[in-house]
N, C-alpha and C. Protein backbone atom coordinates (compact mmCIF):
# COMPACT_ATOMS: atom_id res chain seq x y z
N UNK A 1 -112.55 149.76 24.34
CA UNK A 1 -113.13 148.55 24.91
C UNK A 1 -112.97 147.42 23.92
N UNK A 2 -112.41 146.64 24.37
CA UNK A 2 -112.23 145.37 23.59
C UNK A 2 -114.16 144.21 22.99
N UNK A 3 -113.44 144.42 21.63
CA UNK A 3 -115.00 143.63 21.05
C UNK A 3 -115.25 142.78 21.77
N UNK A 4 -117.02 142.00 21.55
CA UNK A 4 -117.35 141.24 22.91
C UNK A 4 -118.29 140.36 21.55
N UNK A 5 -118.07 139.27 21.33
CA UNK A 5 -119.51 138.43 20.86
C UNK A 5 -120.91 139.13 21.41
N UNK A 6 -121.45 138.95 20.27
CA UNK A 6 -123.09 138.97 20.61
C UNK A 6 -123.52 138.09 21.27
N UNK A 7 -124.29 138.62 22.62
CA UNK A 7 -125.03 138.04 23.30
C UNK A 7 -126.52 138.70 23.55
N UNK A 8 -127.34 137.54 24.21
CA UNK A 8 -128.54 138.31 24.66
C UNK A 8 -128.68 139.49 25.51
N UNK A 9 -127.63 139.80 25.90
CA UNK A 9 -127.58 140.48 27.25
C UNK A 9 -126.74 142.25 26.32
N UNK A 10 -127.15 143.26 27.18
CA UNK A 10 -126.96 144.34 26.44
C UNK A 10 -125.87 145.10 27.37
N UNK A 11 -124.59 146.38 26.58
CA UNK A 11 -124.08 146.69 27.93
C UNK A 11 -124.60 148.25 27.52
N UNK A 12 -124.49 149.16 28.76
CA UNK A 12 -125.15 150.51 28.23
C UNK A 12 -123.81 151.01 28.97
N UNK A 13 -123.52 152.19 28.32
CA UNK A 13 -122.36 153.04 28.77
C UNK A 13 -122.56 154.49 28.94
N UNK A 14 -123.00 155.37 29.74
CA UNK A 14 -123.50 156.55 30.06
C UNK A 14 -122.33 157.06 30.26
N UNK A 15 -122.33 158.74 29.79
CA UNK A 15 -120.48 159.61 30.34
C UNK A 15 -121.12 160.57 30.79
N UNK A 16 -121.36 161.36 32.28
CA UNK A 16 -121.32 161.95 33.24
C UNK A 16 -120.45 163.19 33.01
N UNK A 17 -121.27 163.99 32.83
CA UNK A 17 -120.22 165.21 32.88
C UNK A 17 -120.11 166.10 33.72
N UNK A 18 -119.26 166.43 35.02
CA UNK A 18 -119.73 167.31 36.29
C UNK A 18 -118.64 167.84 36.26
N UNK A 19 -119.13 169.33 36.87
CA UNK A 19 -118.39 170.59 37.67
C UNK A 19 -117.27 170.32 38.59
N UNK A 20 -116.30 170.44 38.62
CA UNK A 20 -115.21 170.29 39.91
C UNK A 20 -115.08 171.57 40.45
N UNK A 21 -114.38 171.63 41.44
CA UNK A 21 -113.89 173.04 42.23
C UNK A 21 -112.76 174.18 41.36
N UNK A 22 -112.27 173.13 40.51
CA UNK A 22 -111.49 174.30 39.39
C UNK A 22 -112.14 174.86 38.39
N UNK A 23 -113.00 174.58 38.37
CA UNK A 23 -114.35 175.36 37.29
C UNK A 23 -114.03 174.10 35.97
N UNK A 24 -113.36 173.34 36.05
CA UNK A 24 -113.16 172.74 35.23
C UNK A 24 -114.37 171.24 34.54
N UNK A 25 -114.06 170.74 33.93
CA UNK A 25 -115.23 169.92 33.69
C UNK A 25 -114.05 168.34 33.56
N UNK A 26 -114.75 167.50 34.36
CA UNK A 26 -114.25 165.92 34.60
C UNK A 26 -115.37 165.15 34.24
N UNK A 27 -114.63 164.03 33.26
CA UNK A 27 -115.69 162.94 32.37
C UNK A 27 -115.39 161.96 33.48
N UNK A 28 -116.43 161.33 33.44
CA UNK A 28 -116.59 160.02 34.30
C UNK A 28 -117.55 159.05 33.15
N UNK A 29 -116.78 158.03 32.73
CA UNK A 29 -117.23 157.00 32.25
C UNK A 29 -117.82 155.86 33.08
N UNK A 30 -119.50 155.31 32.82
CA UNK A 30 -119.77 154.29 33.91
C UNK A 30 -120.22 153.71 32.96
N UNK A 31 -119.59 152.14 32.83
CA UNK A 31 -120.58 151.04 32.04
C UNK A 31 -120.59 149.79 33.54
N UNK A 32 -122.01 149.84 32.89
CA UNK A 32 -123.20 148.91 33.54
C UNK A 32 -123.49 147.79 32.86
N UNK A 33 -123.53 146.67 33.46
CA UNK A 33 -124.19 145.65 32.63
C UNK A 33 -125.80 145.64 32.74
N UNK A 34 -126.62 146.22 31.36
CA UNK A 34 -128.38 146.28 31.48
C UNK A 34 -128.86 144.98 31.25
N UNK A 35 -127.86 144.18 31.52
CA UNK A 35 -128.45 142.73 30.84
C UNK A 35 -129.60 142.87 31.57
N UNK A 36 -130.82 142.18 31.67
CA UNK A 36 -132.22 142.40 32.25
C UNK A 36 -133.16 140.91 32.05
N UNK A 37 -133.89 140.46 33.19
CA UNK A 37 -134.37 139.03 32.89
C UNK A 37 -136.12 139.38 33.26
N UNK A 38 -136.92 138.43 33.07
CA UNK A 38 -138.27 138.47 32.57
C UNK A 38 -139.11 139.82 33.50
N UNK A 39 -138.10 139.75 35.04
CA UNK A 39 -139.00 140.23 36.21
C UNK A 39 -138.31 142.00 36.43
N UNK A 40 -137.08 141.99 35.84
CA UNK A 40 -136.48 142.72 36.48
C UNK A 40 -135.94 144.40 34.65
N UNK A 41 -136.73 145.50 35.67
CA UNK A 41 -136.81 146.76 34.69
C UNK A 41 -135.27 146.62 33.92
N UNK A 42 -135.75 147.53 32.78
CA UNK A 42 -134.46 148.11 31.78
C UNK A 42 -133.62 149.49 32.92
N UNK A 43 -132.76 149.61 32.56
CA UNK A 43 -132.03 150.71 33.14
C UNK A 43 -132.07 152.10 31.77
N UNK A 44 -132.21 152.94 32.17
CA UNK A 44 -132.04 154.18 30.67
C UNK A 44 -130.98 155.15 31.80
N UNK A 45 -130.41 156.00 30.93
CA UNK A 45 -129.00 156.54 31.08
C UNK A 45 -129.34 157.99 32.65
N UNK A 46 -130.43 158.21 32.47
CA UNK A 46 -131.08 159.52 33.15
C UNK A 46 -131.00 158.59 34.74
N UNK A 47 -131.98 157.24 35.50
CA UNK A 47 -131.75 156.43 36.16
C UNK A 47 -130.08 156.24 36.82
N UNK A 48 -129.34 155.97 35.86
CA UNK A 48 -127.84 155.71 36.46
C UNK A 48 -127.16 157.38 36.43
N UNK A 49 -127.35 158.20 35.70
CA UNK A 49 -126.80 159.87 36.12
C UNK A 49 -127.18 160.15 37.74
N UNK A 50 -128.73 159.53 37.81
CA UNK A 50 -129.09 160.32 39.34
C UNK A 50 -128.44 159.55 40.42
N UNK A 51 -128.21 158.04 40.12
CA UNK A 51 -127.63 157.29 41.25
C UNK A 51 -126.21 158.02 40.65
N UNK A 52 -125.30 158.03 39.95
CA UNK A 52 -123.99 158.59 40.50
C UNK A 52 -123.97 159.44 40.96
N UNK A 53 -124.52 160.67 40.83
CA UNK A 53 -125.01 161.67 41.78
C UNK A 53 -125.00 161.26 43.06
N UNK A 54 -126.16 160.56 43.49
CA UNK A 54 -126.32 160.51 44.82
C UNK A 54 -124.66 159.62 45.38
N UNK A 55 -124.25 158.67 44.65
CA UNK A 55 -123.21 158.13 45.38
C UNK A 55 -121.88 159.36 45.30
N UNK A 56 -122.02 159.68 44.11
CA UNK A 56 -120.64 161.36 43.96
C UNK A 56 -120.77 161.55 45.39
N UNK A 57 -121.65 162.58 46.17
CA UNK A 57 -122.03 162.76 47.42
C UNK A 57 -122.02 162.15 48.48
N UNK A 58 -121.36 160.79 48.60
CA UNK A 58 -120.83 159.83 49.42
C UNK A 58 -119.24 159.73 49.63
N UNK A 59 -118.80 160.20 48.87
CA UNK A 59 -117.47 160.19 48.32
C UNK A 59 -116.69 161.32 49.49
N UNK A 60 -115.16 160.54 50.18
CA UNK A 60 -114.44 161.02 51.14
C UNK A 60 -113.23 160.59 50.67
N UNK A 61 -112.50 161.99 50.30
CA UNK A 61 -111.60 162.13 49.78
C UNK A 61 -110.42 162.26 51.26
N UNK A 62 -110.47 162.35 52.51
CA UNK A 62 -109.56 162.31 53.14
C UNK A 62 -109.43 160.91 53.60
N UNK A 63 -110.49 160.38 53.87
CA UNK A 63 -110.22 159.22 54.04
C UNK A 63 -109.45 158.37 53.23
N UNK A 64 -109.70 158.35 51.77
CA UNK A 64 -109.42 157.82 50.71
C UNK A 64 -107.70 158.26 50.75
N UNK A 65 -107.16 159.12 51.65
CA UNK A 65 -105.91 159.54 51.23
C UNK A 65 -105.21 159.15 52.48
N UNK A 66 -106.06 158.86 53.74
CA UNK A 66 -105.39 158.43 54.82
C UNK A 66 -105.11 156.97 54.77
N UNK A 67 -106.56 156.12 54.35
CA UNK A 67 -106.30 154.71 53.82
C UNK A 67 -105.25 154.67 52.93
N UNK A 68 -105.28 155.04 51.87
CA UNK A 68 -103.95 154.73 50.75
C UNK A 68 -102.77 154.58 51.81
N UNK A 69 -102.19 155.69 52.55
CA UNK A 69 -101.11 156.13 52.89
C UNK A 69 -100.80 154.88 53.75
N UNK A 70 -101.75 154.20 54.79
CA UNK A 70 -101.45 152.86 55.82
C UNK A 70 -101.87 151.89 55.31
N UNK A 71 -102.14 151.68 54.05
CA UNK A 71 -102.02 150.66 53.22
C UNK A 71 -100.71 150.49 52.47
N UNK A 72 -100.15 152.02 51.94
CA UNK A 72 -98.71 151.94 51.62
C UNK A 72 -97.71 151.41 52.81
N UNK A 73 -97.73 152.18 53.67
CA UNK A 73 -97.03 151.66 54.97
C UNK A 73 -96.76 150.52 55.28
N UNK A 74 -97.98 149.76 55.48
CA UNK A 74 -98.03 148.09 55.77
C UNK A 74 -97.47 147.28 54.36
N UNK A 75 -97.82 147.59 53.63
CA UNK A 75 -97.60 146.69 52.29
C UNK A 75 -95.89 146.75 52.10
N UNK A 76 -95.48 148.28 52.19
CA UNK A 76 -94.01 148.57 52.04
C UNK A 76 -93.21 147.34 53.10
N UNK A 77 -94.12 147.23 54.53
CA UNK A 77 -93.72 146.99 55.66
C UNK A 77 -93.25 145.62 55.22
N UNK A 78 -94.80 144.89 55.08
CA UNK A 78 -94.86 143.40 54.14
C UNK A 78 -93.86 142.79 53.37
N UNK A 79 -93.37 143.96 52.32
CA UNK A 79 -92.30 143.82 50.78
C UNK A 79 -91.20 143.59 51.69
N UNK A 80 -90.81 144.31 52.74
CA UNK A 80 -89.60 144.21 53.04
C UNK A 80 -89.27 143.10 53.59
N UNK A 81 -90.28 142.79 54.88
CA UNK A 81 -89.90 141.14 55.58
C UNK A 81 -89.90 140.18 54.64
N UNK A 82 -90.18 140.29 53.68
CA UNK A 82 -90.67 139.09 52.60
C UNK A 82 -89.56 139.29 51.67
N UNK A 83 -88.48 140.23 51.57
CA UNK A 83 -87.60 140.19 50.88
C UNK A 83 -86.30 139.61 51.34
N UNK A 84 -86.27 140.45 52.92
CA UNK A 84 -84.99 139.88 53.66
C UNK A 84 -85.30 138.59 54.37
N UNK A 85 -86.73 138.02 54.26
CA UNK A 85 -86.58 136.18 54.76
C UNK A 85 -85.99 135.73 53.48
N UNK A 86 -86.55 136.02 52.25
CA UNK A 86 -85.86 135.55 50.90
C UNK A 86 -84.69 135.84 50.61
N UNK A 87 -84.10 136.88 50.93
CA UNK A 87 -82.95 137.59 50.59
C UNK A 87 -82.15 137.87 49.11
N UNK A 88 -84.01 138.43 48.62
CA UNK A 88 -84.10 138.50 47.24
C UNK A 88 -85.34 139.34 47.16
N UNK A 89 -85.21 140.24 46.25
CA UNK A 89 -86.48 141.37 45.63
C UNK A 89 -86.93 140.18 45.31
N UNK A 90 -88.64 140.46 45.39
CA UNK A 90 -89.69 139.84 44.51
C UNK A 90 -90.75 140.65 43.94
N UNK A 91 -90.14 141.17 42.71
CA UNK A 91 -90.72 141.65 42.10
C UNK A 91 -92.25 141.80 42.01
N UNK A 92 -92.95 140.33 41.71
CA UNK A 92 -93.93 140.48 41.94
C UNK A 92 -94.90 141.37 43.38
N UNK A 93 -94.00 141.04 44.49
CA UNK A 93 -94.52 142.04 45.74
C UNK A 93 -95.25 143.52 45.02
N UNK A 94 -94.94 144.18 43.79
CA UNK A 94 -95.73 145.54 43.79
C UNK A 94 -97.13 144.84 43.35
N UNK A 95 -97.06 143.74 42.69
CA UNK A 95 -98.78 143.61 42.64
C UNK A 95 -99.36 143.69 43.20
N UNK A 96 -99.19 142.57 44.73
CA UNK A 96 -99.68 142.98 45.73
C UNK A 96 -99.89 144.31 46.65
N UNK A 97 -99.15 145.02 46.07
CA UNK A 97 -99.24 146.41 46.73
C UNK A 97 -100.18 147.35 45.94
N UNK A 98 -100.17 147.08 45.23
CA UNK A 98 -100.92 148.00 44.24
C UNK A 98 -102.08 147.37 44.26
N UNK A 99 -102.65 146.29 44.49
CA UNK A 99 -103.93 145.62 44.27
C UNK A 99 -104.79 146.03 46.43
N UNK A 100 -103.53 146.22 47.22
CA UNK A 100 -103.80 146.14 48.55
C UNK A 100 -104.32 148.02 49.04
N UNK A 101 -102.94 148.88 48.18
CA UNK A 101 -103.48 149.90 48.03
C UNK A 101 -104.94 150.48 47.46
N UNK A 102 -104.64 150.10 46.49
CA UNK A 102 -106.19 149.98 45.69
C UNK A 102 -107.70 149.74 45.82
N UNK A 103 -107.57 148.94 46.64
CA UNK A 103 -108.44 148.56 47.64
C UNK A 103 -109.09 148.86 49.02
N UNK A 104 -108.22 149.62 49.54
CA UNK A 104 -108.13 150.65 50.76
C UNK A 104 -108.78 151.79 50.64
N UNK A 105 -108.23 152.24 49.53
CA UNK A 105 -108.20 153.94 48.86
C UNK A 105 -110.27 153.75 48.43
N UNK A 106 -110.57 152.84 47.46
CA UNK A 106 -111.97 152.52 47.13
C UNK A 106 -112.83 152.34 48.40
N UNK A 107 -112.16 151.27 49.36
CA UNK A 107 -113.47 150.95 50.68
C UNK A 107 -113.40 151.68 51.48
N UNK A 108 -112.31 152.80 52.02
CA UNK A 108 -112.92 154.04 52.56
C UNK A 108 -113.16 155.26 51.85
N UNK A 109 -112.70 155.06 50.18
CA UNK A 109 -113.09 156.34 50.00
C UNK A 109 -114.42 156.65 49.23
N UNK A 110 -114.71 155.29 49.09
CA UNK A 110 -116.03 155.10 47.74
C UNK A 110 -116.39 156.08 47.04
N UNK A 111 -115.45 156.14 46.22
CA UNK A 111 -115.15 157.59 45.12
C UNK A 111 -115.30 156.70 43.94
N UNK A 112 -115.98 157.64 42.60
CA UNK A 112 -115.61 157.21 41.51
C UNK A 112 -115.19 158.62 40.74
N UNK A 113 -114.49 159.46 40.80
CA UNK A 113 -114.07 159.94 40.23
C UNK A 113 -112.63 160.00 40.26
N UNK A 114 -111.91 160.54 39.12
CA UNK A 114 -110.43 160.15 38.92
C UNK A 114 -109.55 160.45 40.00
N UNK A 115 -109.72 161.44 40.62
CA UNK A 115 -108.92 162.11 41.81
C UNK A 115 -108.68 160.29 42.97
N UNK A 116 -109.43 160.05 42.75
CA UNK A 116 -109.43 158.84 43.95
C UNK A 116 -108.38 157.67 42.90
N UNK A 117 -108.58 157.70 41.68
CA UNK A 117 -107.63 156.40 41.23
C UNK A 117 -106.29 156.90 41.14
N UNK A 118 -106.09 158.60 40.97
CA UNK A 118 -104.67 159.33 41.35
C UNK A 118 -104.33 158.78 42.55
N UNK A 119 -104.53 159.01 43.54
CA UNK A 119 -104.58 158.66 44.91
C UNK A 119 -104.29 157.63 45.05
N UNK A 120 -104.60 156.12 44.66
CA UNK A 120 -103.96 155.23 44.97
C UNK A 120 -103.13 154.62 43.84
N UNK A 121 -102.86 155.11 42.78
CA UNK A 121 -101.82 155.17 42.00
C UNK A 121 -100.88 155.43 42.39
N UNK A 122 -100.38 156.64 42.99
CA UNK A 122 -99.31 157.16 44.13
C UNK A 122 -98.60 156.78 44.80
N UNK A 123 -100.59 155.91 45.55
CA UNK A 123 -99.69 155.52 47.16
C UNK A 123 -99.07 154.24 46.97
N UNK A 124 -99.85 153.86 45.71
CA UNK A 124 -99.02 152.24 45.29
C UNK A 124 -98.01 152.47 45.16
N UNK A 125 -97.07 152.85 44.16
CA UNK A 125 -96.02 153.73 43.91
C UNK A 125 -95.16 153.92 45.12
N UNK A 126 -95.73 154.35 46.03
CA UNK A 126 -94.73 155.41 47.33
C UNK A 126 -94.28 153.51 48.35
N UNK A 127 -95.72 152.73 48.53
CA UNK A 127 -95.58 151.39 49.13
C UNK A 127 -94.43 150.61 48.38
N UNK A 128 -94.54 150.59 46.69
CA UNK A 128 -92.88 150.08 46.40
C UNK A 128 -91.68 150.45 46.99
N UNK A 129 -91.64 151.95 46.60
CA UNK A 129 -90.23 152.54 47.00
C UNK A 129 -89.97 152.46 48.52
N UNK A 130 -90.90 152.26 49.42
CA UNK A 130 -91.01 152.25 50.79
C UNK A 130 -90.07 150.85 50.63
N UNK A 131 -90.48 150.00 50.69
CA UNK A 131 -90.79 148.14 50.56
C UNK A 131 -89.11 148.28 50.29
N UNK A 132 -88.63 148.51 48.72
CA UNK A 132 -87.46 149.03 48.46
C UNK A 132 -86.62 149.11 49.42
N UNK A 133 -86.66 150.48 49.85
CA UNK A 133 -86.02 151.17 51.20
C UNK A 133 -85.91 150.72 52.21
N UNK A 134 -86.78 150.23 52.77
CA UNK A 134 -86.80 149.37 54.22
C UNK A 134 -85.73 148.20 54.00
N UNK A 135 -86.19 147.49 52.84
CA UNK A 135 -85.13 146.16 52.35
C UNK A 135 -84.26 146.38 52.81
N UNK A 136 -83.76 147.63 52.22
CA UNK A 136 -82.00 147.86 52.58
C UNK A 136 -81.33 148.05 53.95
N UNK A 137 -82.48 148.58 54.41
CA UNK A 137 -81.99 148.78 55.85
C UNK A 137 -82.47 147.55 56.71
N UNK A 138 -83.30 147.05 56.16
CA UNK A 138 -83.39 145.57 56.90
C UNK A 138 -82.32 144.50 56.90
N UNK A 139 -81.92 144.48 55.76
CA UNK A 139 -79.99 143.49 55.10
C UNK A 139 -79.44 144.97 56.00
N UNK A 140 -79.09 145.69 56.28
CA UNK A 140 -78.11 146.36 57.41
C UNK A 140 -78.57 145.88 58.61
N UNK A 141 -79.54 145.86 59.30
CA UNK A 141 -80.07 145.46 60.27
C UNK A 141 -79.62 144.19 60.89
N UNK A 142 -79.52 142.94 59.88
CA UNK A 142 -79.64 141.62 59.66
C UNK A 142 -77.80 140.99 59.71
N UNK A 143 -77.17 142.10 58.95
CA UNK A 143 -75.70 141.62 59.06
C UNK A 143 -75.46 142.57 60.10
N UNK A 144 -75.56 143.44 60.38
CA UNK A 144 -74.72 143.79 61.12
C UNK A 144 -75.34 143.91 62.75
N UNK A 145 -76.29 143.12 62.77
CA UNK A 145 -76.72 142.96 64.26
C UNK A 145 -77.11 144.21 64.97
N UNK A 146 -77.89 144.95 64.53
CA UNK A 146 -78.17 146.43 65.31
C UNK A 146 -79.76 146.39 65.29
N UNK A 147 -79.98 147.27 65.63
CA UNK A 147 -81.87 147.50 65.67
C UNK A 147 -82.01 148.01 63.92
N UNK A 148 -82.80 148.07 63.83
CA UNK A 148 -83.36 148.82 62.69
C UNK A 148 -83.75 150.58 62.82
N UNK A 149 -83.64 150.68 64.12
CA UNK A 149 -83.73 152.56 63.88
C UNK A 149 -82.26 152.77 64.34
N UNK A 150 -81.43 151.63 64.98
CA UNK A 150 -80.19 151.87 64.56
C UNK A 150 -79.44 152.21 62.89
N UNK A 151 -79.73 151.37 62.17
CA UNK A 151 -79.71 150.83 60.81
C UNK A 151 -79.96 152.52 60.00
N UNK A 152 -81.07 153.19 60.37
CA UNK A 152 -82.03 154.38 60.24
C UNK A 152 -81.09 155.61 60.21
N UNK A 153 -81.02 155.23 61.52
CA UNK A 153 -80.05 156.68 61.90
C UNK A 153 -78.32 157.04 61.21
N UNK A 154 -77.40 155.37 60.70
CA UNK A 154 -76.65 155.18 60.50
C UNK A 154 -76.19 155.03 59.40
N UNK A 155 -77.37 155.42 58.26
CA UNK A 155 -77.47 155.67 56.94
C UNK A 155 -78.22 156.23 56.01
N UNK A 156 -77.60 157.08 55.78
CA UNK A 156 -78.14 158.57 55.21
C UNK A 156 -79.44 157.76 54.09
N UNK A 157 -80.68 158.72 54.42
CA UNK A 157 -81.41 157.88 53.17
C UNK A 157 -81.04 158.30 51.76
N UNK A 158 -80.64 159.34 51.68
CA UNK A 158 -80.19 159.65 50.13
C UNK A 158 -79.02 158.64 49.57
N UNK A 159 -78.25 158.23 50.56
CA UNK A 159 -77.25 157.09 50.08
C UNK A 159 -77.86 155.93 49.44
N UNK A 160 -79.00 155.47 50.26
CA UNK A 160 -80.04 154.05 49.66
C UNK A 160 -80.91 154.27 48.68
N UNK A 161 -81.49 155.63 48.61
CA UNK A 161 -81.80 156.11 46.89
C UNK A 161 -81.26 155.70 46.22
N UNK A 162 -79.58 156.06 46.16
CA UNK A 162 -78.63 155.98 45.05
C UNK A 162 -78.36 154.79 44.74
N UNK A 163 -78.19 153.91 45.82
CA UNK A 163 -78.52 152.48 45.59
C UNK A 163 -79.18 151.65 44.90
N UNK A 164 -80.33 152.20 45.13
CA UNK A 164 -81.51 151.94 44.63
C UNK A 164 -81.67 152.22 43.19
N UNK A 165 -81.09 153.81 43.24
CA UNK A 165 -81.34 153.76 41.54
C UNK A 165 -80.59 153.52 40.78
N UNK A 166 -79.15 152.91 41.36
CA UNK A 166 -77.93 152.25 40.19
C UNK A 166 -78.50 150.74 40.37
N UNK A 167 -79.12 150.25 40.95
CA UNK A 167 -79.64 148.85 40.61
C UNK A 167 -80.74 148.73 40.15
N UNK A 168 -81.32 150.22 40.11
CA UNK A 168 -82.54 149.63 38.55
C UNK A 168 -82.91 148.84 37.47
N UNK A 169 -84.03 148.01 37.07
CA UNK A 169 -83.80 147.45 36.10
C UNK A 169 -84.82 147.56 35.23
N UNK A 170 -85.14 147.07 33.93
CA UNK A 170 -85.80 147.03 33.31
C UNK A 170 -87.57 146.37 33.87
N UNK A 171 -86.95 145.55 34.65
CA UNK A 171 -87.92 144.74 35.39
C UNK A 171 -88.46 145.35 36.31
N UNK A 172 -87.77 146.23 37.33
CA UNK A 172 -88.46 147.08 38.31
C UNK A 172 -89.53 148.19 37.80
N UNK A 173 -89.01 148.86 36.67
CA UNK A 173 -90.24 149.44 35.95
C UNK A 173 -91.29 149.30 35.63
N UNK A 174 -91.34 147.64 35.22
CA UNK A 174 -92.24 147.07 35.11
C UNK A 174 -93.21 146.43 35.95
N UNK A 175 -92.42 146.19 37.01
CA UNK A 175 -93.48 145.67 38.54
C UNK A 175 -93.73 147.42 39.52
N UNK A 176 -93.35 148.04 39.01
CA UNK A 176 -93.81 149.74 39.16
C UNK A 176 -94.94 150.06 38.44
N UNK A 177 -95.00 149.45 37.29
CA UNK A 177 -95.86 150.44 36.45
C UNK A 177 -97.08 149.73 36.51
N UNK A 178 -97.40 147.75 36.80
CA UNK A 178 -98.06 147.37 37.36
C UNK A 178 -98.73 147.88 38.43
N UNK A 179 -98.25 147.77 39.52
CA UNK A 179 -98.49 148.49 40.55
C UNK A 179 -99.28 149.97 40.62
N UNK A 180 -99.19 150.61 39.66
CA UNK A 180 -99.60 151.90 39.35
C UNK A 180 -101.02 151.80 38.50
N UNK A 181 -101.14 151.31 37.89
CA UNK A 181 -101.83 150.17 37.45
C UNK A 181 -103.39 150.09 38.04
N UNK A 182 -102.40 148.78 38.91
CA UNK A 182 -103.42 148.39 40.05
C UNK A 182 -103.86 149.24 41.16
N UNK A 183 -103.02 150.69 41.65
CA UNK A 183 -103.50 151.52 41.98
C UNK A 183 -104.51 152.43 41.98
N UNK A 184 -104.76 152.24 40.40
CA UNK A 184 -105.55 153.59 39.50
C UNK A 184 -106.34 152.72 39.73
N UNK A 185 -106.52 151.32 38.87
CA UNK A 185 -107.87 150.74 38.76
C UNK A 185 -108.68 150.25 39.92
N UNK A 186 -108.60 150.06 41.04
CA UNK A 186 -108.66 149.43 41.77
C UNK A 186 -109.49 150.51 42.79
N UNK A 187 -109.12 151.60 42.57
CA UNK A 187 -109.55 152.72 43.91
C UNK A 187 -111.17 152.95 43.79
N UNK A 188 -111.65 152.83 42.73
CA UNK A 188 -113.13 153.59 42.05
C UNK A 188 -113.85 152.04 42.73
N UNK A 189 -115.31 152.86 43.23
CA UNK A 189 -116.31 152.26 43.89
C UNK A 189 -116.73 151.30 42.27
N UNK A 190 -117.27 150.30 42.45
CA UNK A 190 -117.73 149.67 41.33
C UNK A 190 -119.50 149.61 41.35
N UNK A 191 -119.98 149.95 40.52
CA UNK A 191 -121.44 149.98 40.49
C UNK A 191 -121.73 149.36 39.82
N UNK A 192 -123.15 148.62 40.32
CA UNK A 192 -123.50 147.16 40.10
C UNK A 192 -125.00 147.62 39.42
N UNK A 193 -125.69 146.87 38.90
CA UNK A 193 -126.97 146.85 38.36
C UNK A 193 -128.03 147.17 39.41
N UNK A 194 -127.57 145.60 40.49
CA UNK A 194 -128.50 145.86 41.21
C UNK A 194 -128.84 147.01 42.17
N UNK A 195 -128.13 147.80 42.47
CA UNK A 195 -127.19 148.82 43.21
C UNK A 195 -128.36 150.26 42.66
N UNK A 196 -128.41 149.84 41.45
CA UNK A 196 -129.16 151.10 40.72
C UNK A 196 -130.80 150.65 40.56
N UNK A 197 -130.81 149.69 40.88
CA UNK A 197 -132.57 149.27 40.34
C UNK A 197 -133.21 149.36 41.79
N UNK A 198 -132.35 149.22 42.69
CA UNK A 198 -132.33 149.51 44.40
C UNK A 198 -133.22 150.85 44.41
N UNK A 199 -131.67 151.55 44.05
CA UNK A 199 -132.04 153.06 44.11
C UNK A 199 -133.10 153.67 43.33
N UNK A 200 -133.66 152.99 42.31
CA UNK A 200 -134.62 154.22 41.30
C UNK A 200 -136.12 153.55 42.11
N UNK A 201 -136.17 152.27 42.46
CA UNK A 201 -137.07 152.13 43.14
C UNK A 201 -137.43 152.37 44.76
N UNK A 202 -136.39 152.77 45.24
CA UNK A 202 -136.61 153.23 46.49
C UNK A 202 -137.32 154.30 46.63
């Protein structure tokens, strides 16, 4: 965590340590801002364990994997019209995909554990190469006057892989790895102060 000036305001950082289905043990890091004003309680670490708990138990991991996937879809869908009106990659397009994925994967899956920022890491990932792919068959589509599941049927997809990966660049890696990025970070429910002072007083 990057140093922060002293301020009045305090941050508390609690690490969660729970059971998964592989017998294995997964850290979950949650920092909270305890900043706290004249009216309103301190937070202590026992308080925010029981609310992640109760929200852990909210958490839908199929959903979280069906959203990603038609968030990849559309976004890929997006990259592509937006490439062949330009008739130019725009790189930047994986931000948006990765910030759109990301976002999907979190508001239906309201997960905070890592499995959910895998998940839309991925699907960000899979929405580039989609976006990619479509491109190409969209410029076939476009010159040569056919449908697009014409375009589909009339070119092997392993041919537009290869395409794809002799025009790699240094730069595509980089609006990839963004994207991946914005996948991971983006998926986890964010917990708020008030969220928890809710809950211990309810």
């Amino acid at each position: 965590m990057d140093n922060q000036k002293e301020t009045t305001n305090e941050v508390s950082e609690a690490t969660v340590t729970t059971s998964v289905n592989s017998g294995q043990e997964e850290v979950l890091e949650a920092t909270i801002d305890t900043s706290t004003t004249p009216n309103q309680p301190s937070l202590d670490p026992e308080t925010i364990r029981a609310y992640e708990e109760k929200i852990r138990a909210e958490q839908n991991l199929p959903m979280a994997i069906v959203a990603g996937l038609v968030a990849a879809l559309v976004s890929s869908a997006v990259w592509a019209l937006v490439t062949i009106k330009a008739e130019s990659q725009i790189g930047w397009m994986a931000v948006g995909v990765g910030f759109l994925v990301g976002y999907a994967v979190r508001y239906m899956g309201k997960g905070i554990d890592n499995t959910f920022g895998v998940i839309g890491a991925v699907f960000a990932l899979l929405g580039c190469v989609l976006g990619n792919i479509f491109s190409v068959y969209g410029f076939v589509t476009v010159e040569f006057d056919v449908t697009f599941m014409e375009s589909l049927s009339a070119i092997p997809l392993g041919e537009v892989i290869n395409v794809l990966i002799d025009d790699l660049s240094p730069y595509d890696f980089l609006f990839y790895g963004i994207a991946l990025y914005e996948g991971f970070k983006f998926s986890f429910r964010q917990i708020t102060q008030e969220e928890v002072i809710q809950n211990s007083q309810g």
